[in-house]
C-alpha atoms as a PDB file:
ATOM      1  CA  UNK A   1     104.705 136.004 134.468  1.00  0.00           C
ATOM      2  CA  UNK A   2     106.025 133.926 137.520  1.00  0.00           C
ATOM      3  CA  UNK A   3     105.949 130.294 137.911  1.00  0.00           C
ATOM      4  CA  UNK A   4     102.607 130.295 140.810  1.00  0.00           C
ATOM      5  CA  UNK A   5     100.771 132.550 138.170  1.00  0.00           C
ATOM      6  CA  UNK A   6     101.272 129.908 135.410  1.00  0.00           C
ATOM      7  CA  UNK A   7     100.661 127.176 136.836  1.00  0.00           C
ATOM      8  CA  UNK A   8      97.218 128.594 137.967  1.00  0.00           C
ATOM      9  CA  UNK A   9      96.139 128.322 133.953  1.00  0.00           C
ATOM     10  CA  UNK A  10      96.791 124.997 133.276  1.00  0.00           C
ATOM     11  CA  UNK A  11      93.635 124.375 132.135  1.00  0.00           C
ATOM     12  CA  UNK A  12      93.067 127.537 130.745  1.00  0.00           C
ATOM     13  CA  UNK A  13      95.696 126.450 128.098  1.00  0.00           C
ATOM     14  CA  UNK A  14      94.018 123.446 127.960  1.00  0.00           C
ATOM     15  CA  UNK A  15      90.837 124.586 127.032  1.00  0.00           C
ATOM     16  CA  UNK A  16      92.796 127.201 124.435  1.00  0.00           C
ATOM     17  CA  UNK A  17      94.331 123.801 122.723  1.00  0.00           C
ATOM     18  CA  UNK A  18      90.225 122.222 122.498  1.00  0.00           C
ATOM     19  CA  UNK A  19      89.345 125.654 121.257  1.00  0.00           C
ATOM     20  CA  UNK A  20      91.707 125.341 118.373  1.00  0.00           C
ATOM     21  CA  UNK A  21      91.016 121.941 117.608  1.00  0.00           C
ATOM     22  CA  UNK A  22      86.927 122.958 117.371  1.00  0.00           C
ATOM     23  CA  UNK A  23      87.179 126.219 115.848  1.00  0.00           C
ATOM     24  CA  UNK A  24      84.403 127.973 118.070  1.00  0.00           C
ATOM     25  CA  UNK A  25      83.709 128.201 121.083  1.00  0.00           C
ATOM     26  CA  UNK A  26      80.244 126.892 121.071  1.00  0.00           C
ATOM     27  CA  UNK A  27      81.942 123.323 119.841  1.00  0.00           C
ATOM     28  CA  UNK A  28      84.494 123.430 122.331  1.00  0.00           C
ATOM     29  CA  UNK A  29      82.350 124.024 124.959  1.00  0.00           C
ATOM     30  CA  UNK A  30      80.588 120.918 124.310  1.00  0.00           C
ATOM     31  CA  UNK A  31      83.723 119.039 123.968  1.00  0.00           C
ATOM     32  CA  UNK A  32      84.365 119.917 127.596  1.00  0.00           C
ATOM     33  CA  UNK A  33      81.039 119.656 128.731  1.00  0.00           C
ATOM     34  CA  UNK A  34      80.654 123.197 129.882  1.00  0.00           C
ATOM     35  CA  UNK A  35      79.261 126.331 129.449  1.00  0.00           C
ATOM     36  CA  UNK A  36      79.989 128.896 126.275  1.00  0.00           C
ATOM     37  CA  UNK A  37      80.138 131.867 128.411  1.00  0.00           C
ATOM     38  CA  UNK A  38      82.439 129.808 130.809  1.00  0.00           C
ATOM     39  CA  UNK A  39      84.664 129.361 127.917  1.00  0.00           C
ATOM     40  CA  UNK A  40      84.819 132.364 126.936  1.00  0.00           C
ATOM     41  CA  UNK A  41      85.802 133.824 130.535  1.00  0.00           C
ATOM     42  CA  UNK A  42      88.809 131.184 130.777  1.00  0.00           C
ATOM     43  CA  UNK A  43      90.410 132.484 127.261  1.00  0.00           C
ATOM     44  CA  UNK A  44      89.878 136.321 128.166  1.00  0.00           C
ATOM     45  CA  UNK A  45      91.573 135.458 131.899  1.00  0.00           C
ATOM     46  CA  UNK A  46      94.091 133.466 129.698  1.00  0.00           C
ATOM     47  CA  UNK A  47      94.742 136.387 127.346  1.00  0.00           C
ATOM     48  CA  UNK A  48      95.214 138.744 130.147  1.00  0.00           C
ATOM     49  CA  UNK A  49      97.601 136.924 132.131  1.00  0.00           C
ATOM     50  CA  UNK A  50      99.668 136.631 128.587  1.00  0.00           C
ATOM     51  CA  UNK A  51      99.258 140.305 127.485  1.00  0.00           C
ATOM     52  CA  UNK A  52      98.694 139.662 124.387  1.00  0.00           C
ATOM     53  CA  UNK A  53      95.526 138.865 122.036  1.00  0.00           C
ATOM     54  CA  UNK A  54      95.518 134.951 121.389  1.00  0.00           C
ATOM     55  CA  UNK A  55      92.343 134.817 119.581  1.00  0.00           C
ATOM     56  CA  UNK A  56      90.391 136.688 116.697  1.00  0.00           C
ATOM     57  CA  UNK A  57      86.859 136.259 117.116  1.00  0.00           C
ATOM     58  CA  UNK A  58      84.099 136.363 114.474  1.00  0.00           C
ATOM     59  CA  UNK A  59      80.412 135.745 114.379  1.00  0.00           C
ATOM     60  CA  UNK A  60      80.918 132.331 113.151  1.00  0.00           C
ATOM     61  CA  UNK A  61      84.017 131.465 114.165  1.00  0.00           C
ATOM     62  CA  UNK A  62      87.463 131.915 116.181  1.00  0.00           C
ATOM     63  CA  UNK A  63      90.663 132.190 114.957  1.00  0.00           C
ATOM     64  CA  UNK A  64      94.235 131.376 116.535  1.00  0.00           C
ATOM     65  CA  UNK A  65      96.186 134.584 116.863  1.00  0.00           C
ATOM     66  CA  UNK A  66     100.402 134.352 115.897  1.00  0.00           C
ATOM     67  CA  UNK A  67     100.987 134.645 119.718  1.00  0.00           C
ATOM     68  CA  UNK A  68      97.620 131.996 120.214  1.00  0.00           C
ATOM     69  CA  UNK A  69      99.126 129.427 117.557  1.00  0.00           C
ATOM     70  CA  UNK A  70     102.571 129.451 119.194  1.00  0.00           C
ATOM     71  CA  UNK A  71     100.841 128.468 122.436  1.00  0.00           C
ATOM     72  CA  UNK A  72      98.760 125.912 121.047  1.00  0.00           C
ATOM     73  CA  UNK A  73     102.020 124.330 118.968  1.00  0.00           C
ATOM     74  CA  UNK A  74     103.749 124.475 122.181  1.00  0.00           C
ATOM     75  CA  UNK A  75     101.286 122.750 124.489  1.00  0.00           C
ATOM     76  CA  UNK A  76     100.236 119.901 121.985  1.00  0.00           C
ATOM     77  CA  UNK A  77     103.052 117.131 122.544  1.00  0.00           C
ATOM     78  CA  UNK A  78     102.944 118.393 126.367  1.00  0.00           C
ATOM     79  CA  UNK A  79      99.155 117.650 126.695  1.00  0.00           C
ATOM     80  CA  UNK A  80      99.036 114.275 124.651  1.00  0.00           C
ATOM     81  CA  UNK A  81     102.143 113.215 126.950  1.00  0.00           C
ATOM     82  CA  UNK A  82     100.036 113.911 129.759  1.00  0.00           C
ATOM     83  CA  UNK A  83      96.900 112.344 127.784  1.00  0.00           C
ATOM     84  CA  UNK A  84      98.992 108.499 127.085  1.00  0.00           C
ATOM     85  CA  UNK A  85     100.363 109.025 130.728  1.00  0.00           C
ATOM     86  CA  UNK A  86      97.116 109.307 132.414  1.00  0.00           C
ATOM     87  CA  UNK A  87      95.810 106.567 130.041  1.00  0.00           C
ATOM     88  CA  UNK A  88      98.506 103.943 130.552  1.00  0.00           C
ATOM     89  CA  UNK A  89      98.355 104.648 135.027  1.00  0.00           C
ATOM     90  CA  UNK A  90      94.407 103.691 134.499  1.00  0.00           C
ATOM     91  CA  UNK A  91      95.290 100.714 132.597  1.00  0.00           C
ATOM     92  CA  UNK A  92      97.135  99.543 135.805  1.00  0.00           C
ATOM     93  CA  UNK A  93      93.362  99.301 137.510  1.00  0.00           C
ATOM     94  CA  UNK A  94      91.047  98.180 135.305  1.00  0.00           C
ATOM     95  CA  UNK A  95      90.355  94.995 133.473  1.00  0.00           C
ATOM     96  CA  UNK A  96      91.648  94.773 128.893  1.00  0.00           C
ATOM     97  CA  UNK A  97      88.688  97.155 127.849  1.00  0.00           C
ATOM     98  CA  UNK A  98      87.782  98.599 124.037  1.00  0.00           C
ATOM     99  CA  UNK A  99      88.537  97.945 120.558  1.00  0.00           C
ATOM    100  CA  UNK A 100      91.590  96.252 118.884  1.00  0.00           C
ATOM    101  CA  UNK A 101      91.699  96.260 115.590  1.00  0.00           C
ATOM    102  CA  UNK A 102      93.692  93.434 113.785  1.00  0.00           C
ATOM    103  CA  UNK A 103      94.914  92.540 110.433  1.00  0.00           C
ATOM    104  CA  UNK A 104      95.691  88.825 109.687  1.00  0.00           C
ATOM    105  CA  UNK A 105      96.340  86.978 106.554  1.00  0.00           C
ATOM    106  CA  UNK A 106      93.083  85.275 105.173  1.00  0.00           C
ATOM    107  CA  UNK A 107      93.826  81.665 105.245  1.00  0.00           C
ATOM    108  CA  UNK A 108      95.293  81.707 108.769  1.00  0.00           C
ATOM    109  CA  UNK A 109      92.292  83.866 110.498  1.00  0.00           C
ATOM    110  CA  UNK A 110      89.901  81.428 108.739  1.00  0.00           C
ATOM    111  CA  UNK A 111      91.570  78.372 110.113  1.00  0.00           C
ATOM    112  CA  UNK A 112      93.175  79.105 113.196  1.00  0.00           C
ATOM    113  CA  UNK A 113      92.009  81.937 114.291  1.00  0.00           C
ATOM    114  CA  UNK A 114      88.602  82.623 114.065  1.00  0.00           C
ATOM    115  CA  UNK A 115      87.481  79.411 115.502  1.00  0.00           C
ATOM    116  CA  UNK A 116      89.762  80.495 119.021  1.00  0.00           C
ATOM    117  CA  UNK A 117      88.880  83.996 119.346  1.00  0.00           C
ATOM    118  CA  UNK A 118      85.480  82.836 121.432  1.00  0.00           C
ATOM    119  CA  UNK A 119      88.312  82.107 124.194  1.00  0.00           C
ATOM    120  CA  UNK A 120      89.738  85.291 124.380  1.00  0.00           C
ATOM    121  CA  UNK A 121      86.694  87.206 124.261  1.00  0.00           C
ATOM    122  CA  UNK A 122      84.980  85.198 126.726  1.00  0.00           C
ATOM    123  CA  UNK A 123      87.909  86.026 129.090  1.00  0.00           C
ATOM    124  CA  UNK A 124      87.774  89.456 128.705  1.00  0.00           C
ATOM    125  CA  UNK A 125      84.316  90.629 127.972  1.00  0.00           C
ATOM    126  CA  UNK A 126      84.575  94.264 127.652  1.00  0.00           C
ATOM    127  CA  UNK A 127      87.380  94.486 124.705  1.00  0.00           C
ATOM    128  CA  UNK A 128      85.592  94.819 121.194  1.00  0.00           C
ATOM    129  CA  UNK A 129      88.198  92.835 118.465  1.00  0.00           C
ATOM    130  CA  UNK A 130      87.797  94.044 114.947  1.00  0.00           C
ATOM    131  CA  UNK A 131      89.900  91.829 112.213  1.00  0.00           C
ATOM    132  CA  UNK A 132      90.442  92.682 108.936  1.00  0.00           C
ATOM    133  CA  UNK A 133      91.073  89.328 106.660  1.00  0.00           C
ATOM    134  CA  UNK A 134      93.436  90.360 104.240  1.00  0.00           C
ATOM    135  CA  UNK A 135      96.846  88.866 102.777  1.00  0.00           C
ATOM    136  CA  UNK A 136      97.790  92.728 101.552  1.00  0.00           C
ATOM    137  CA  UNK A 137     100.851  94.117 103.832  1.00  0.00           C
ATOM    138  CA  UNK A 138      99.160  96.713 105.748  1.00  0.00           C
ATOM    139  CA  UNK A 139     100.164 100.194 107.045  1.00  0.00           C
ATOM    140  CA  UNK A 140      99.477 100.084 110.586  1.00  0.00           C
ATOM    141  CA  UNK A 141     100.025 103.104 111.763  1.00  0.00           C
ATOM    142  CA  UNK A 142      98.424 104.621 108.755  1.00  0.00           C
ATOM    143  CA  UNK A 143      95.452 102.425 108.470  1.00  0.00           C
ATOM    144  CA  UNK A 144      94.867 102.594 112.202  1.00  0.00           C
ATOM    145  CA  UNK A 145      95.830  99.024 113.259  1.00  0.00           C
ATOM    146  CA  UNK A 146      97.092  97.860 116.663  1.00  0.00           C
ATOM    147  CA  UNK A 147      98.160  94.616 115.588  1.00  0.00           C
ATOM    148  CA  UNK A 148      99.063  92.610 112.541  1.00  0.00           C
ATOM    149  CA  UNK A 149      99.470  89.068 112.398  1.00  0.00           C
ATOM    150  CA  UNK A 150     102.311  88.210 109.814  1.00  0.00           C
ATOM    151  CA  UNK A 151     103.618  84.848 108.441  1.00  0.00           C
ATOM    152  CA  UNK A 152     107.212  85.731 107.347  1.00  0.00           C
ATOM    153  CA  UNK A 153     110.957  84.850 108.155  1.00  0.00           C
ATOM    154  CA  UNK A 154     111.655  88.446 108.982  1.00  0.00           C
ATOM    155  CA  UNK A 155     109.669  91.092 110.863  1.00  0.00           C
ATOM    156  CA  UNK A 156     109.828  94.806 109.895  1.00  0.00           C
ATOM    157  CA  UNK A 157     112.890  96.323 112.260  1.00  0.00           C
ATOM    158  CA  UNK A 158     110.683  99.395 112.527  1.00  0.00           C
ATOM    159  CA  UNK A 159     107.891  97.805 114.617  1.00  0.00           C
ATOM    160  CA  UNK A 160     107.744  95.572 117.845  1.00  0.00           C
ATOM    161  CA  UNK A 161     107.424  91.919 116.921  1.00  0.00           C
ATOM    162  CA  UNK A 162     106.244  89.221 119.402  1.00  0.00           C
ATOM    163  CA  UNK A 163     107.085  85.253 117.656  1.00  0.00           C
ATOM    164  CA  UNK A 164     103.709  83.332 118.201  1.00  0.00           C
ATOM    165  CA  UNK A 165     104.968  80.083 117.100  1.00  0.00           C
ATOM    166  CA  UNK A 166     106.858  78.357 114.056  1.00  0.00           C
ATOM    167  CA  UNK A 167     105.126  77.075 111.394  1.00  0.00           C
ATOM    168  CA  UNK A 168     106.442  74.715 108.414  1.00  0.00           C
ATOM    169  CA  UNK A 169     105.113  74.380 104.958  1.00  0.00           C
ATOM    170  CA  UNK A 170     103.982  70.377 104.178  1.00  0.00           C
ATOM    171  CA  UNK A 171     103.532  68.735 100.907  1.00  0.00           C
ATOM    172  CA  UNK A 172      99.954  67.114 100.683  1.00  0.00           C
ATOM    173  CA  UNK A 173      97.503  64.927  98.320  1.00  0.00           C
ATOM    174  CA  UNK A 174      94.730  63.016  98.647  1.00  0.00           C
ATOM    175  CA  UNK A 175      95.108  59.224  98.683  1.00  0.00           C
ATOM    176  CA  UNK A 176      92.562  58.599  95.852  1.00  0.00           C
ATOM    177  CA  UNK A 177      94.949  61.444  93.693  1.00  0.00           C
ATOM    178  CA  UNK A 178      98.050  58.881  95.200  1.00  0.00           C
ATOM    179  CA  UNK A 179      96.316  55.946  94.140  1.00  0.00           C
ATOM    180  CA  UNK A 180      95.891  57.178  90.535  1.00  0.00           C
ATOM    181  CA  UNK A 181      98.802  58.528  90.481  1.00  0.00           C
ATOM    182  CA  UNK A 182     101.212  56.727  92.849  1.00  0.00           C
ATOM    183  CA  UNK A 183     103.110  58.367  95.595  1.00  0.00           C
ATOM    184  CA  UNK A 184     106.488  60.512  95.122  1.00  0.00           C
ATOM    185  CA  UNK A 185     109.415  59.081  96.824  1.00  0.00           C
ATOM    186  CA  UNK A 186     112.102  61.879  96.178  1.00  0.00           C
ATOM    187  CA  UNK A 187     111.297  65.344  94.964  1.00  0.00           C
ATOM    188  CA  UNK A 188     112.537  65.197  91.420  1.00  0.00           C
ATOM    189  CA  UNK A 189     109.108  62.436  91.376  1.00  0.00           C
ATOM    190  CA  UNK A 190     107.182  65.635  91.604  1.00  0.00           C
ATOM    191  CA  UNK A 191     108.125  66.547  87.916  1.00  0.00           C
ATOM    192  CA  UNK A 192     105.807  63.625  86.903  1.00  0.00           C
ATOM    193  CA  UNK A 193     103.020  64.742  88.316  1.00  0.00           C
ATOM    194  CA  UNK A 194     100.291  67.425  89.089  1.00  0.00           C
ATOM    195  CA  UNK A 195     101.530  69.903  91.539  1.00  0.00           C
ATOM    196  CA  UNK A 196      99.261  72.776  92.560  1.00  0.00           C
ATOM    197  CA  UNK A 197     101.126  76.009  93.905  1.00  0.00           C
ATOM    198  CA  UNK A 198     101.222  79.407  95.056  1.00  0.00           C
ATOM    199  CA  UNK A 199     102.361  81.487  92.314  1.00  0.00           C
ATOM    200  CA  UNK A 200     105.150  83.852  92.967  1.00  0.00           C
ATOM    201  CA  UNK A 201     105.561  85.687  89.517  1.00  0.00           C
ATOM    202  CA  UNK A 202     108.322  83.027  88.331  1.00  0.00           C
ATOM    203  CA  UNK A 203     107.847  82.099  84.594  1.00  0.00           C
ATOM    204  CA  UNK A 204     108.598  78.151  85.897  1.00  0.00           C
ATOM    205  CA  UNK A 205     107.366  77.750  89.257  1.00  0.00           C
ATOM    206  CA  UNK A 206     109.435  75.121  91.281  1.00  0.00           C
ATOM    207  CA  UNK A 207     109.673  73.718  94.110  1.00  0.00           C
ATOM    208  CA  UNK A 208     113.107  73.798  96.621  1.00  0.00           C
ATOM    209  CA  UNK A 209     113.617  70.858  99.229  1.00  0.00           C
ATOM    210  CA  UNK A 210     116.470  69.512 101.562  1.00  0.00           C
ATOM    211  CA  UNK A 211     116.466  66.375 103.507  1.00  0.00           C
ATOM    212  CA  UNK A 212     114.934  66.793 107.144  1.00  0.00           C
ATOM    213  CA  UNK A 213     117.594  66.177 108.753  1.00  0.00           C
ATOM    214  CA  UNK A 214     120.053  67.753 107.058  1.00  0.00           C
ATOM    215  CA  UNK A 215     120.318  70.905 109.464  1.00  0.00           C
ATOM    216  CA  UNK A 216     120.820  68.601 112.300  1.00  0.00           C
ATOM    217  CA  UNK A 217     123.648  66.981 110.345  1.00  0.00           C
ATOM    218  CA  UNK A 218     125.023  70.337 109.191  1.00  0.00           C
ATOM    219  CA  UNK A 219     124.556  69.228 105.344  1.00  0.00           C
ATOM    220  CA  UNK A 220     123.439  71.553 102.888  1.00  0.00           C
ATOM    221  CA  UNK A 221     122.317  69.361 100.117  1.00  0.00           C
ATOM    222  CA  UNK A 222     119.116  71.146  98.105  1.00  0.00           C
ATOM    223  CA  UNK A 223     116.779  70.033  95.504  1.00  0.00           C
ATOM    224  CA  UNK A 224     115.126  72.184  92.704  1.00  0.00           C
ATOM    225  CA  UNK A 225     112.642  70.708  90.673  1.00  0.00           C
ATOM    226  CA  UNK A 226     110.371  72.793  88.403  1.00  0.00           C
ATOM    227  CA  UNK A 227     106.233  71.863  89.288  1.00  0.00           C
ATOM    228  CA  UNK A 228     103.482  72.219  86.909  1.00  0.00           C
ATOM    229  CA  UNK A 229      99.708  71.515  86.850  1.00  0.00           C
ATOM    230  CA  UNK A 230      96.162  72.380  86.416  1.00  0.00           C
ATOM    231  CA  UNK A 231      95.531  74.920  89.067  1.00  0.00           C
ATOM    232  CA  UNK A 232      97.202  77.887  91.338  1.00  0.00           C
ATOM    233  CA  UNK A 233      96.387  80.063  93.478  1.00  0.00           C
ATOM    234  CA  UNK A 234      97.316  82.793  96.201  1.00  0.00           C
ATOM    235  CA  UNK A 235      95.306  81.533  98.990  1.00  0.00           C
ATOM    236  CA  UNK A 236      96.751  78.277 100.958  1.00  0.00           C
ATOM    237  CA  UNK A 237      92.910  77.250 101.790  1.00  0.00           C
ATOM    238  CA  UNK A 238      91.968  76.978  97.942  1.00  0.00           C
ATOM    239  CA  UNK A 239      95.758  74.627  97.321  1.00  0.00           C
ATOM    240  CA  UNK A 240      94.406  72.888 100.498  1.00  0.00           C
ATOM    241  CA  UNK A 241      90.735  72.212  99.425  1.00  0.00           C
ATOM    242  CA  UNK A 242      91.943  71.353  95.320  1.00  0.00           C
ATOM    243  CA  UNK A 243      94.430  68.525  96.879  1.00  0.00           C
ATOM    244  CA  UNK A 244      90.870  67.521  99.134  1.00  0.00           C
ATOM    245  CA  UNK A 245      89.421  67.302  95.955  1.00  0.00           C
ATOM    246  CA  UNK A 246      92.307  65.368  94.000  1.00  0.00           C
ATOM    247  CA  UNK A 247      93.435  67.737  91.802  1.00  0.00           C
ATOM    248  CA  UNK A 248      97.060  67.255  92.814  1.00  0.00           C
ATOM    249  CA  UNK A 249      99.980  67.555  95.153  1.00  0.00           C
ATOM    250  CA  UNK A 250      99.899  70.979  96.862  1.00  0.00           C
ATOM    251  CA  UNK A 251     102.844  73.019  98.891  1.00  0.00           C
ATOM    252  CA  UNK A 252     100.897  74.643 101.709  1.00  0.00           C
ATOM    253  CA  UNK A 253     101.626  75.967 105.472  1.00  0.00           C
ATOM    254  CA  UNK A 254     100.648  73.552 107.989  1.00  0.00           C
ATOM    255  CA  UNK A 255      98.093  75.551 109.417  1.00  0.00           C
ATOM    256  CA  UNK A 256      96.037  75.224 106.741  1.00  0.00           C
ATOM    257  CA  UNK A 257      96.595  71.619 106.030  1.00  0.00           C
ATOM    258  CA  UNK A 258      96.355  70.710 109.419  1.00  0.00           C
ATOM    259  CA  UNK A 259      92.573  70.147 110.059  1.00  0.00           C
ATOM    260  CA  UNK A 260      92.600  67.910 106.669  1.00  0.00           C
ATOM    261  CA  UNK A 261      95.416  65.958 107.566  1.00  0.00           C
ATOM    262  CA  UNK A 262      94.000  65.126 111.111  1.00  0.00           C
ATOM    263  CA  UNK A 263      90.799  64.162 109.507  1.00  0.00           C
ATOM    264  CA  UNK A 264      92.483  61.580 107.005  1.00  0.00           C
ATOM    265  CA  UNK A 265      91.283  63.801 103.763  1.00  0.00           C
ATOM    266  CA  UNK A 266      94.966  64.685 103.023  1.00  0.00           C
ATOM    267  CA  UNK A 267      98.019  62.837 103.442  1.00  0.00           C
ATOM    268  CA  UNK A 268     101.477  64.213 103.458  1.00  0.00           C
ATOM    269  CA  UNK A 269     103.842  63.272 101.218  1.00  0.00           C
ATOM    270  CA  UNK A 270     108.086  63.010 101.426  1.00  0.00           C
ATOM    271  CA  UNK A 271     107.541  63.817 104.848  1.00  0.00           C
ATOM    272  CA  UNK A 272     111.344  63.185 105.145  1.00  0.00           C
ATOM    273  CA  UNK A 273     111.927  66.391 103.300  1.00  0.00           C
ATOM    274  CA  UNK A 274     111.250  69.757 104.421  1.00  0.00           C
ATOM    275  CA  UNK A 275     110.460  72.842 101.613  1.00  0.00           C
ATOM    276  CA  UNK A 276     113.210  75.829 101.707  1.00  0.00           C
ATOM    277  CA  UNK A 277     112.290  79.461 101.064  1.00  0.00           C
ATOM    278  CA  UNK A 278     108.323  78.498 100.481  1.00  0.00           C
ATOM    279  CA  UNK A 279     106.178  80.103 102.803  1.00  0.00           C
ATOM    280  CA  UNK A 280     107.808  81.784 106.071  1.00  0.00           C
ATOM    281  CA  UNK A 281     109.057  79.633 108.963  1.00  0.00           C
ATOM    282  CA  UNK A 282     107.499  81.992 111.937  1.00  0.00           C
ATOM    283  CA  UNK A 283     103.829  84.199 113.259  1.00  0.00           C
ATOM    284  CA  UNK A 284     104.227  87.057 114.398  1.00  0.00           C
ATOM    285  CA  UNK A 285     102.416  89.552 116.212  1.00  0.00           C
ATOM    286  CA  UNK A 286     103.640  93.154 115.127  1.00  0.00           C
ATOM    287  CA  UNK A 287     103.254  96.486 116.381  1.00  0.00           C
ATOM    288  CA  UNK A 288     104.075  99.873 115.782  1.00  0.00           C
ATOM    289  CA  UNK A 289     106.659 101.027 118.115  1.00  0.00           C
ATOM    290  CA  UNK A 290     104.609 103.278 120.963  1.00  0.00           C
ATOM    291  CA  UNK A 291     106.072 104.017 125.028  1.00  0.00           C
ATOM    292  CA  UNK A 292     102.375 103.073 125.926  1.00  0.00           C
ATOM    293  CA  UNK A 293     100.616  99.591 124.541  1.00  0.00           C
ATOM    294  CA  UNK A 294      97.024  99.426 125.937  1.00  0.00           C
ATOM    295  CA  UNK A 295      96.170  96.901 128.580  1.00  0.00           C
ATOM    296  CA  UNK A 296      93.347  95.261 125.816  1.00  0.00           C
ATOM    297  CA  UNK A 297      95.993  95.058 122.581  1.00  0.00           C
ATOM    298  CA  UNK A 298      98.670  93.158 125.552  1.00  0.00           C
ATOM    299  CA  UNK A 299      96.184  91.110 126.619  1.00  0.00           C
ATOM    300  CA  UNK A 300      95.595  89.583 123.190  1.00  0.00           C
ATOM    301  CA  UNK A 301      99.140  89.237 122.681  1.00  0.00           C
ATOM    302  CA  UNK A 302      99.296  87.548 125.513  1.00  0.00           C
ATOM    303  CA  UNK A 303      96.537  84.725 124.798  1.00  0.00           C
ATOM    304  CA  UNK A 304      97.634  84.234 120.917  1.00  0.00           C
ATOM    305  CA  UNK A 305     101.112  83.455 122.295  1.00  0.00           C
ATOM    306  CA  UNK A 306      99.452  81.011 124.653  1.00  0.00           C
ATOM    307  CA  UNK A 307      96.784  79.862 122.468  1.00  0.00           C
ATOM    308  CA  UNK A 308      99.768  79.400 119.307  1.00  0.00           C
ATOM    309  CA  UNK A 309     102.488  78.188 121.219  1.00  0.00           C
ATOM    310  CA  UNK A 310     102.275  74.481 120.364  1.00  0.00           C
ATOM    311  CA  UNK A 311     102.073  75.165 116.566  1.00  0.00           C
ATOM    312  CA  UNK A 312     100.220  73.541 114.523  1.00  0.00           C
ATOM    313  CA  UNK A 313     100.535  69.591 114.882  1.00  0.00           C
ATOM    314  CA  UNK A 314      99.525  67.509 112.033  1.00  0.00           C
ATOM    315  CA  UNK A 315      99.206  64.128 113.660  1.00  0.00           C
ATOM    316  CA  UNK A 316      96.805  63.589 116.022  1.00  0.00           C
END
């Protein structure tokens, strides 16, 4: 068969690959949004121009012949190359349109999140965002993500990672829990009182701090002190709300404290010490690795970089 004769059945093959994917012609016919008998005339032209059988027909269904499944194997990556090209040219002209589906931990969609996404859809009308609130490590690609949101020090090497902003983790109390309890002045104070905390399967939870300034100095001197009290938990909003409600002195991101602190129902305490190897240091935005990203799931990169990129202040 010579090159002008092929290239006159380009979408005969197509329609071979749809057929496949259906299994009958009455289904891919729809798929395509033509006729059954035109279907059936492409794959008999298709057949004859390869000289060989490429389909088994029944009265229910079709079946790929050997030659018919080679062809179809063959023209699969071809056609969804052609598929991401076409879709990533038509990006160029039109406005972020369609679904993105996100994952971001719980505590930071609640708090900062959430109450910003009115911006970004009111800028761009016709994308759909679906989040999924959830502090479990999801499979993107698997699960059918375009986006996670991650708090950690590290991103995965085997995705794309865009840093949204840094983020450090703040000791915090109420002032009537201070007042009863008087207020720490170096970390090895915390022993002495009621510390609530994230647990991280240790058998004695503690706490690791270095002065604020000792990176700028080049120092290395670190504090350990072992922390105890009345309540834990795996969600920085519930530390945050317990220390709102006196319970203690809590180790939380500032993102969630921030909104409390602002408001004068938290204070922070040894602000002239920063935690070490708490929570992570960095957001992220991360995606699978992909030659095409779609105009909508850029976009929102885009504004969360924008709408993050100050942090997350704690004095107003």
């Amino acid at each position: 068969m010579n090159s002008e004769k092929v290239e006159t059945l380009w979408v005969h093959l197509h329609w071979l690959t749809v057929l496949a994917q259906q299994g009958s012609y009455t289904a891919a016919a729809q798929r395509l949004g033509v006729s059954k008998a035109a279907m059936s005339q492409r794959i008999t032209e298709l057949e004859r121009a390869a000289g060989v059988p490429l389909v088994q027909r029944t009265t229910r269904s079709v079946r790929l012949t050997e030659a018919g499944q080679q062809l179809v194997d063959g023209m699969r990556e071809p056609f969804e190359r052609i598929a991401q090209s076409f879709s990533s040219v038509r990006d160029l002209a039109e406005l972020p349109a369609g679904r993105v589906r996100v994952t971001a931990p719980v505590a930071f969609a609640r708090q900062q999140l959430v109450p910003r996404i009115a911006e970004f859809l009111r800028a761009h009308p016709q994308v759909r965002l679906e989040l999924e609130l959830s502090d479990r490590l999801s499979s993107l690609a698997t699960e059918g993500f375009d986006l996670a949101i991650r708090h950690t020090a590290t991103p995965p090497d085997t995705h794309v990672a865009w840093a949204l902003c840094a983020t450090r983790s703040v000791l915090v109390a109420s002032r009537a829990y201070l007042r009863r309890r008087g207020t720490p002045t170096a970390p090895q104070d915390l022993a002495q009182h009621d510390c609530l905390h994230y647990p991280r399967g240790q058998d004695t939870p503690a706490w690791h701090f270095q002065p604020t300034d000792s990176r700028r100095k080049g120092g290395t001197q670190r504090t350990t002190v072992p922390v105890s009290g009345p309540f834990s938990a795996n969600n920085s909003e519930a530390l945050r709300d317990a220390a709102i409600a006196g319970l203690g002195i809590a180790l939380v991101p500032d993102f969630s404290a921030q909104s409390a602190l602002q408001a004068g129902k938290l204070v922070e305490v040894l602000d002239d010490w920063e935690s070490v190897g708490g929570f992570s240091p960095h957001i992220y935005a991360i995606r699978p690795y992909a030659s095409h990203v779609p105009r909508a799931v850029a976009a929102f990169v885009a504004w969360l970089r924008g709408a993050l990129a100050e942090g997350f202040p704690t004095r107003t």
